[in-house]
C-alpha atoms as a PDB file:
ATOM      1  CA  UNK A   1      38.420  83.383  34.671  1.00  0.00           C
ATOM      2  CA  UNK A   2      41.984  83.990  36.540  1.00  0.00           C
ATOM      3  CA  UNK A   3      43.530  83.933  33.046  1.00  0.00           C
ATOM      4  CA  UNK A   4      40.542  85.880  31.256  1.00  0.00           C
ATOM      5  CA  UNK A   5      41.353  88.781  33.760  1.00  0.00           C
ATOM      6  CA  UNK A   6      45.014  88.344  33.477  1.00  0.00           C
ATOM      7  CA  UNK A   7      45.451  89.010  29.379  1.00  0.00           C
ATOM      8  CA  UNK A   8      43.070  91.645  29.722  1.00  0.00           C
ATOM      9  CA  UNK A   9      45.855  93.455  31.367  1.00  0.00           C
ATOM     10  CA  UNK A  10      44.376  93.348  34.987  1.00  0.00           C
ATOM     11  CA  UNK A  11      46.457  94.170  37.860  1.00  0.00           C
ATOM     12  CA  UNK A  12      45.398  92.896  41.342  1.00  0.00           C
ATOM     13  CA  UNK A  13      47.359  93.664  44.539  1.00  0.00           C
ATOM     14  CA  UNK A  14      46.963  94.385  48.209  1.00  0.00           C
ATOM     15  CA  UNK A  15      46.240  98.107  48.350  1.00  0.00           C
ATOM     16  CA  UNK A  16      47.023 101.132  51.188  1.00  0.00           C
ATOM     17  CA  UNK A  17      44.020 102.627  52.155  1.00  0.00           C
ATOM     18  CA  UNK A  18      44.187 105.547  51.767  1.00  0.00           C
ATOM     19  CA  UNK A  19      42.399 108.746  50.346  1.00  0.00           C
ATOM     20  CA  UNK A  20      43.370 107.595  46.612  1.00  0.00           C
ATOM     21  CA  UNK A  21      42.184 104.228  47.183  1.00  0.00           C
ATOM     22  CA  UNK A  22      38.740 106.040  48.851  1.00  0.00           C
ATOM     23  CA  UNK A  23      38.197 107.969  45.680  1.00  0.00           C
ATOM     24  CA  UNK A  24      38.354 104.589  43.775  1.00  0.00           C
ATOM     25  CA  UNK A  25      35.861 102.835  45.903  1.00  0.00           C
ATOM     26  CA  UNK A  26      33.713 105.455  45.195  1.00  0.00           C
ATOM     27  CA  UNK A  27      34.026 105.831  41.304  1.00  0.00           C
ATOM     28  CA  UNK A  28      32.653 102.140  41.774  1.00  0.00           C
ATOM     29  CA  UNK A  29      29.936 102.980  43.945  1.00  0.00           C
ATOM     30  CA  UNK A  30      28.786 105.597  42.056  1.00  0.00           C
ATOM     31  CA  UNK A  31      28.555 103.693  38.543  1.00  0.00           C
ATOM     32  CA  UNK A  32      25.165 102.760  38.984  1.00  0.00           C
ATOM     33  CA  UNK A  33      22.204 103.322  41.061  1.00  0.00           C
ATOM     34  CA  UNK A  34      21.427  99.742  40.772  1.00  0.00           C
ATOM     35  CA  UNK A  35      23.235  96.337  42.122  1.00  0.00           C
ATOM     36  CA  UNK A  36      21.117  92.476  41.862  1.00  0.00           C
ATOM     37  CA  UNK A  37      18.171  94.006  41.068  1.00  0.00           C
ATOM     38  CA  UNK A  38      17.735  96.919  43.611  1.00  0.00           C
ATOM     39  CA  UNK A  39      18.425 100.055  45.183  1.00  0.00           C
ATOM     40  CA  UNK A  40      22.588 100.057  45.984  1.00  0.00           C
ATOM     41  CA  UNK A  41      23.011 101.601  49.009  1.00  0.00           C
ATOM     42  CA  UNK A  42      26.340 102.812  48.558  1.00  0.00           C
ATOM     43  CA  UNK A  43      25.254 104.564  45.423  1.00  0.00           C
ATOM     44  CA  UNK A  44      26.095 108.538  45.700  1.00  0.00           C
ATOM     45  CA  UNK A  45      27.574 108.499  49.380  1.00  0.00           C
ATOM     46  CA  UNK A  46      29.806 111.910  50.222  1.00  0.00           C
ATOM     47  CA  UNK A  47      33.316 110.622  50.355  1.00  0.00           C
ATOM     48  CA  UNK A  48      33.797 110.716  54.196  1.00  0.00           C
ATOM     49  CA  UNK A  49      30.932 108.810  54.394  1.00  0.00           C
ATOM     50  CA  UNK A  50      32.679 105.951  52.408  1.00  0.00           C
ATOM     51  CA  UNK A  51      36.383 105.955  53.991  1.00  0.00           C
ATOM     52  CA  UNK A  52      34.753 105.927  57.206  1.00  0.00           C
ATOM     53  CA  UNK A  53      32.614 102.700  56.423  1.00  0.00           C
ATOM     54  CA  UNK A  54      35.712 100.883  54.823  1.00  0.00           C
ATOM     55  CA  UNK A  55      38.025 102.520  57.783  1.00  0.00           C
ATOM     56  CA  UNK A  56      36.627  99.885  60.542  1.00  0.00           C
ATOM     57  CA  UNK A  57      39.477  96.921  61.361  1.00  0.00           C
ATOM     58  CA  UNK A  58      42.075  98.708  59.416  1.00  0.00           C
ATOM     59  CA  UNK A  59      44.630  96.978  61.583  1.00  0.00           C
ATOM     60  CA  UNK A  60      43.208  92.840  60.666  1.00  0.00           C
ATOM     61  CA  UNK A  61      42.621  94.014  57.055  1.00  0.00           C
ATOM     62  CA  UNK A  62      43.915  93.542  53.782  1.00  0.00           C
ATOM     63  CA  UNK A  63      42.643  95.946  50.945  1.00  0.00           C
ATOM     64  CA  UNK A  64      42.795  94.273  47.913  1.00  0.00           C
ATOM     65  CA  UNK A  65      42.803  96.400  44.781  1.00  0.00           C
ATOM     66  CA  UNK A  66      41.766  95.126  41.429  1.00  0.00           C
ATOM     67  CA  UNK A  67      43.309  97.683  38.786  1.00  0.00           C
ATOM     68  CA  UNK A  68      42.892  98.495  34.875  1.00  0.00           C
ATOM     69  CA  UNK A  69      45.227 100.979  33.105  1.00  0.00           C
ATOM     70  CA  UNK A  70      46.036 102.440  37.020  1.00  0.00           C
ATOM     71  CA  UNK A  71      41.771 102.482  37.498  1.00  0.00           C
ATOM     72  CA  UNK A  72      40.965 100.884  40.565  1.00  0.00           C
ATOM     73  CA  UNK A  73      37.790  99.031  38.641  1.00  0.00           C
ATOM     74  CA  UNK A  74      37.114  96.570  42.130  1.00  0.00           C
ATOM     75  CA  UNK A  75      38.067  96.139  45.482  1.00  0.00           C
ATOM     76  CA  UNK A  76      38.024  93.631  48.472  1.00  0.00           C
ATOM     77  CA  UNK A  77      38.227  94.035  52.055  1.00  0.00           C
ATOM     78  CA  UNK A  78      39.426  90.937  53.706  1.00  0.00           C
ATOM     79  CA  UNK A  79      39.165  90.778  57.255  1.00  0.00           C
ATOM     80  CA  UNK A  80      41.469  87.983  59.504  1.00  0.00           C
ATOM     81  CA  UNK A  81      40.257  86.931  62.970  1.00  0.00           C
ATOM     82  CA  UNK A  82      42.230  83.617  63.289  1.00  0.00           C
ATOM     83  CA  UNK A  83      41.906  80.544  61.157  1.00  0.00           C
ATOM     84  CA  UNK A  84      38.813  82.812  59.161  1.00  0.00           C
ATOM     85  CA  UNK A  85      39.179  85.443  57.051  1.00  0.00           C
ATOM     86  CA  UNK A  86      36.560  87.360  55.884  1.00  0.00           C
ATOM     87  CA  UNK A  87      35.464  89.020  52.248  1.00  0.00           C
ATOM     88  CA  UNK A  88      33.613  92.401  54.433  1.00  0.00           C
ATOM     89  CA  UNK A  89      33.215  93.797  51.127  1.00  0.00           C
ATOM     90  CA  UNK A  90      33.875  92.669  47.096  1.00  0.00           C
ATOM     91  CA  UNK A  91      32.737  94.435  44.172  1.00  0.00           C
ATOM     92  CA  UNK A  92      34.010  96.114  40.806  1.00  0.00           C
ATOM     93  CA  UNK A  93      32.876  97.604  37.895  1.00  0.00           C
ATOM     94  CA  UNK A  94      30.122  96.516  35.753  1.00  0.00           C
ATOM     95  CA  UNK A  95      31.493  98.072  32.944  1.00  0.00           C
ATOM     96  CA  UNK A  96      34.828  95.785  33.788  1.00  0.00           C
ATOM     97  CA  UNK A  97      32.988  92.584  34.303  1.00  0.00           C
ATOM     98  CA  UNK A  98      34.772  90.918  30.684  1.00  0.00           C
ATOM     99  CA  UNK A  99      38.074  91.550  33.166  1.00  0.00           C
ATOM    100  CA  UNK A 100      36.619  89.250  35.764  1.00  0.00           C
ATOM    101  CA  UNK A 101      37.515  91.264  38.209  1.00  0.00           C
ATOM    102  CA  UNK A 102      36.051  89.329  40.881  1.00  0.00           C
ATOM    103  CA  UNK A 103      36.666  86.729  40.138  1.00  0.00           C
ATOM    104  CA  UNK A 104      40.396  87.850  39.977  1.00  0.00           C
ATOM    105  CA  UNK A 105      39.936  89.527  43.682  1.00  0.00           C
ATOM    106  CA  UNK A 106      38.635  86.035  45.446  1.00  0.00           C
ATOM    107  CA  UNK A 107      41.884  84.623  43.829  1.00  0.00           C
ATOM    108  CA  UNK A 108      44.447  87.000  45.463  1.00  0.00           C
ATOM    109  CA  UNK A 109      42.482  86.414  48.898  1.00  0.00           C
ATOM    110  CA  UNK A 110      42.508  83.029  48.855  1.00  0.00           C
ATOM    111  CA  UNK A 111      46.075  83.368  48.347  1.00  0.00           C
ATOM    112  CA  UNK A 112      46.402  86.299  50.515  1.00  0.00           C
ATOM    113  CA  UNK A 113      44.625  83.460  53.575  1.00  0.00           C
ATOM    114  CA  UNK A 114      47.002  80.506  51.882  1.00  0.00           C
ATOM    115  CA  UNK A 115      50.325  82.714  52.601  1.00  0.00           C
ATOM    116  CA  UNK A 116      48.781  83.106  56.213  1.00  0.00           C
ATOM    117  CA  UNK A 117      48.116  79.884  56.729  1.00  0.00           C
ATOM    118  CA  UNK A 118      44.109  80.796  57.544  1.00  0.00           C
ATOM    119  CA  UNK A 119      41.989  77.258  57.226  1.00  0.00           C
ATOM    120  CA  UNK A 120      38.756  79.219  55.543  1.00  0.00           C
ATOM    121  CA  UNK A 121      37.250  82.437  53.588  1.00  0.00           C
ATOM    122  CA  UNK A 122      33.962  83.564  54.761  1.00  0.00           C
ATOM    123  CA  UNK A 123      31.884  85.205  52.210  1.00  0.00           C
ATOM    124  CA  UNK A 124      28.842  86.519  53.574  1.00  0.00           C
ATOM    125  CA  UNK A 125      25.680  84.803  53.737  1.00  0.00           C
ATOM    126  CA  UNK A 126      24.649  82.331  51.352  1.00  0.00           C
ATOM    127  CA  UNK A 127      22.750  83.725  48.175  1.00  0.00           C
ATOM    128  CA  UNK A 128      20.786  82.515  45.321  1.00  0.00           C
ATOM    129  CA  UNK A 129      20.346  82.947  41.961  1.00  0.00           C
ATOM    130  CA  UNK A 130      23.375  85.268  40.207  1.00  0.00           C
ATOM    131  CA  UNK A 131      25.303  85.732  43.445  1.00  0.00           C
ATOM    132  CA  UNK A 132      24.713  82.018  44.879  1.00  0.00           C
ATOM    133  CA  UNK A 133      25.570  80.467  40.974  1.00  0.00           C
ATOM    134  CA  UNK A 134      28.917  83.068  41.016  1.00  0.00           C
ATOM    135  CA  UNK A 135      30.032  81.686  44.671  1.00  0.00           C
ATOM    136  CA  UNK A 136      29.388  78.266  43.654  1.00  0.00           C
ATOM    137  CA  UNK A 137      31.662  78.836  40.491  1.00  0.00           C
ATOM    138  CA  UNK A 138      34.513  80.214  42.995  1.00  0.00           C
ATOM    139  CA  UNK A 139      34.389  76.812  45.154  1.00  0.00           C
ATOM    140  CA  UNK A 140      32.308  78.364  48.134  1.00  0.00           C
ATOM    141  CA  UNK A 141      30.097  76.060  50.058  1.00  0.00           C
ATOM    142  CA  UNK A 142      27.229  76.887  52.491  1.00  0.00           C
ATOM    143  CA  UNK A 143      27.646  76.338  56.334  1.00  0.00           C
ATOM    144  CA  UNK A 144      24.996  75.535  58.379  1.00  0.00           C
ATOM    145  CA  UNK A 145      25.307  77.914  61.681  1.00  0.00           C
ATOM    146  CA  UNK A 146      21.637  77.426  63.842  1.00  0.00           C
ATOM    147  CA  UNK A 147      20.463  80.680  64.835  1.00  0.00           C
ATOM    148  CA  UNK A 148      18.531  80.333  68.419  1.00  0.00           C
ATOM    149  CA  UNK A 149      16.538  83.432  69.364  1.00  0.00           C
ATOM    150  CA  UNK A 150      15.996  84.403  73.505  1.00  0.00           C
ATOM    151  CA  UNK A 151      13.971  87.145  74.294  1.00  0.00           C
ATOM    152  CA  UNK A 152      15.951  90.082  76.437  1.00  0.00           C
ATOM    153  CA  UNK A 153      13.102  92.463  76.873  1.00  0.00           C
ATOM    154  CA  UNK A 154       8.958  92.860  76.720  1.00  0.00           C
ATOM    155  CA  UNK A 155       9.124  93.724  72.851  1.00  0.00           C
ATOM    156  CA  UNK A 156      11.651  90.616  71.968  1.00  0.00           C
ATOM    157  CA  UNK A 157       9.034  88.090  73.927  1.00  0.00           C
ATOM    158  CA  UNK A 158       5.678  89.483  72.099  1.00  0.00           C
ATOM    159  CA  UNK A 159       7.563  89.324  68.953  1.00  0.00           C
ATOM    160  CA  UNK A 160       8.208  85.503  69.246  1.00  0.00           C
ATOM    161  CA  UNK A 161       4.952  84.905  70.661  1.00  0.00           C
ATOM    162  CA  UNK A 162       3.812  86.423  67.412  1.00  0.00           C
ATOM    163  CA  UNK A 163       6.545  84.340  65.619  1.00  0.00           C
ATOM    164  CA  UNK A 164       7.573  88.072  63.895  1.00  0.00           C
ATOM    165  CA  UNK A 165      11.086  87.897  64.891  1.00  0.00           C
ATOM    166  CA  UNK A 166      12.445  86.745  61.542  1.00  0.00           C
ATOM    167  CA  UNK A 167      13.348  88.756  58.687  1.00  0.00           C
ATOM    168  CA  UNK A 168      10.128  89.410  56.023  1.00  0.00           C
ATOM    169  CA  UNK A 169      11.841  86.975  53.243  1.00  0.00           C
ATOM    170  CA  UNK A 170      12.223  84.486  55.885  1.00  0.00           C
ATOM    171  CA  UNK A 171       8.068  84.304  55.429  1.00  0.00           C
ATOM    172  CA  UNK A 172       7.675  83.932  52.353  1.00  0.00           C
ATOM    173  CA  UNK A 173       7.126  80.499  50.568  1.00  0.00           C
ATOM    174  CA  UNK A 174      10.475  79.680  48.471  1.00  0.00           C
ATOM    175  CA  UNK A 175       8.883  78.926  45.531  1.00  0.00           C
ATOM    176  CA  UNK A 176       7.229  82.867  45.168  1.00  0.00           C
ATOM    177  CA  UNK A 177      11.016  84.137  45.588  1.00  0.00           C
ATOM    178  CA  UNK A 178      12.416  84.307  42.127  1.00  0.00           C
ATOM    179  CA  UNK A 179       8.645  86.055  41.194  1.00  0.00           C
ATOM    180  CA  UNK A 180       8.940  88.804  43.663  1.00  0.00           C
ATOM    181  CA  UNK A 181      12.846  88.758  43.209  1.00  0.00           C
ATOM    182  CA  UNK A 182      11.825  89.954  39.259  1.00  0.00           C
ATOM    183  CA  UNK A 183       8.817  91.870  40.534  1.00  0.00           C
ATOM    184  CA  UNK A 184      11.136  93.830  42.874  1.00  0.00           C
ATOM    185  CA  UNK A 185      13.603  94.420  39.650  1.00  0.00           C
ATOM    186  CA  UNK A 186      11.371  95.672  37.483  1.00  0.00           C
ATOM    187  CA  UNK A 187       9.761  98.351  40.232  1.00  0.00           C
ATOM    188  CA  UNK A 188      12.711  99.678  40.781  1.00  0.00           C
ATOM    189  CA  UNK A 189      14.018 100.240  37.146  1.00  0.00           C
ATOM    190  CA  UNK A 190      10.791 102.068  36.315  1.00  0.00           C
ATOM    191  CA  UNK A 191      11.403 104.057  39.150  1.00  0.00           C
ATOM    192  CA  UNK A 192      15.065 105.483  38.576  1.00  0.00           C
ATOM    193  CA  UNK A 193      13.666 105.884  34.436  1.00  0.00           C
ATOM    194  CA  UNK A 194      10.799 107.873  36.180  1.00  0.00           C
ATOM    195  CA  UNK A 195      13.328 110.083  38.164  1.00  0.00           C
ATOM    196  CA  UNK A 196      15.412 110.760  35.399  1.00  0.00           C
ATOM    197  CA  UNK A 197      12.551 111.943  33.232  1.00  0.00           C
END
């Protein structure tokens, strides 16, 4: 996929961020209202809005730029906090995915964490379907972290006494999630059709 994105005249590089590179970020934002299936919440944002979320740990950050014809078509933002870095944010243009843009990002921050000697890449929790089958491509693996919940206040101790303390999919029997996954998909495309009507 390296190579795919490489003939098709890709350029990826480590980026300045600055307003240019915020203008980019959100031509890609603003390609669709839709991302896996649902709402994207970055979809339409006023441009302060944007530079300010991608401003935070400018100073442990690489901005990695993923470019086509001088089009900044993807971007990552790789955060370093010792021997892990993490992918904060990664995504490009649909209408670039034949580039394998991604795919070509992920590349130049594992190299980016190989030229600083960092032992690991974080990239965010651990998915399934599309996005777990794509990190599983790239060579991620999932790591176990136990999550132990203590109750600071009133609310926080009725909520575990209730055992409502988890997220809503965390309820939900595995084997309905690719149904509701679909079900969720489909309400929200006839939705955005309905507001364009």
């Amino acid at each position: 996929m390296i190579r795919k994105s490489q003939k098709a005249g890709l350029e990826v590089r480590v980026a300045e961020f600055n307003d240019e590179f915020v203008r980019g970020i959100v031509g890609i934002y603003d390609e669709s209202p839709m991302r896996q299936g649902k709402p994207f919440a970055h979809y339409q944002k006023p441009f302060e809005t944007v530079r300010e979320d991608n401003a935070s740990y400018r100073d442990i950050s690489d901005y990695i730029g993923a470019y086509f014809n001088g089009e900044l078509v993807g971007f990552a933002k790789l955060v370093h906090r010792g021997q892990v870095s993490s992918l904060m944010q990664i995504i490009a243009k649909v209408a670039h995915r034949d580039k394998a843009p991604t795919n070509a990002l992920i590349a130049k921050a594992v190299e980016l964490c190989a030229t600083r000697g960092v032992a690991f890449l974080h990239y965010g929790l651990w998915s399934k379907r599309g996005l777990g089958d794509f990190k599983k491509k790239c060579g991620f693996e999932p790591f176990e972290v136990h999550r132990y919940f203590v109750p600071v206040s009133m609310k926080g101790r009725a909520l575990l006494a209730l055992r409502l303390h988890r997220r809503l999919p965390e309820y939900v029997p595995e084997k309905w999630h690719d149904g509701l996954v679909d079900l969720r998909t489909r309400i929200t495309a006839m939705r955005l059709r309905s507001k364009k009507a």
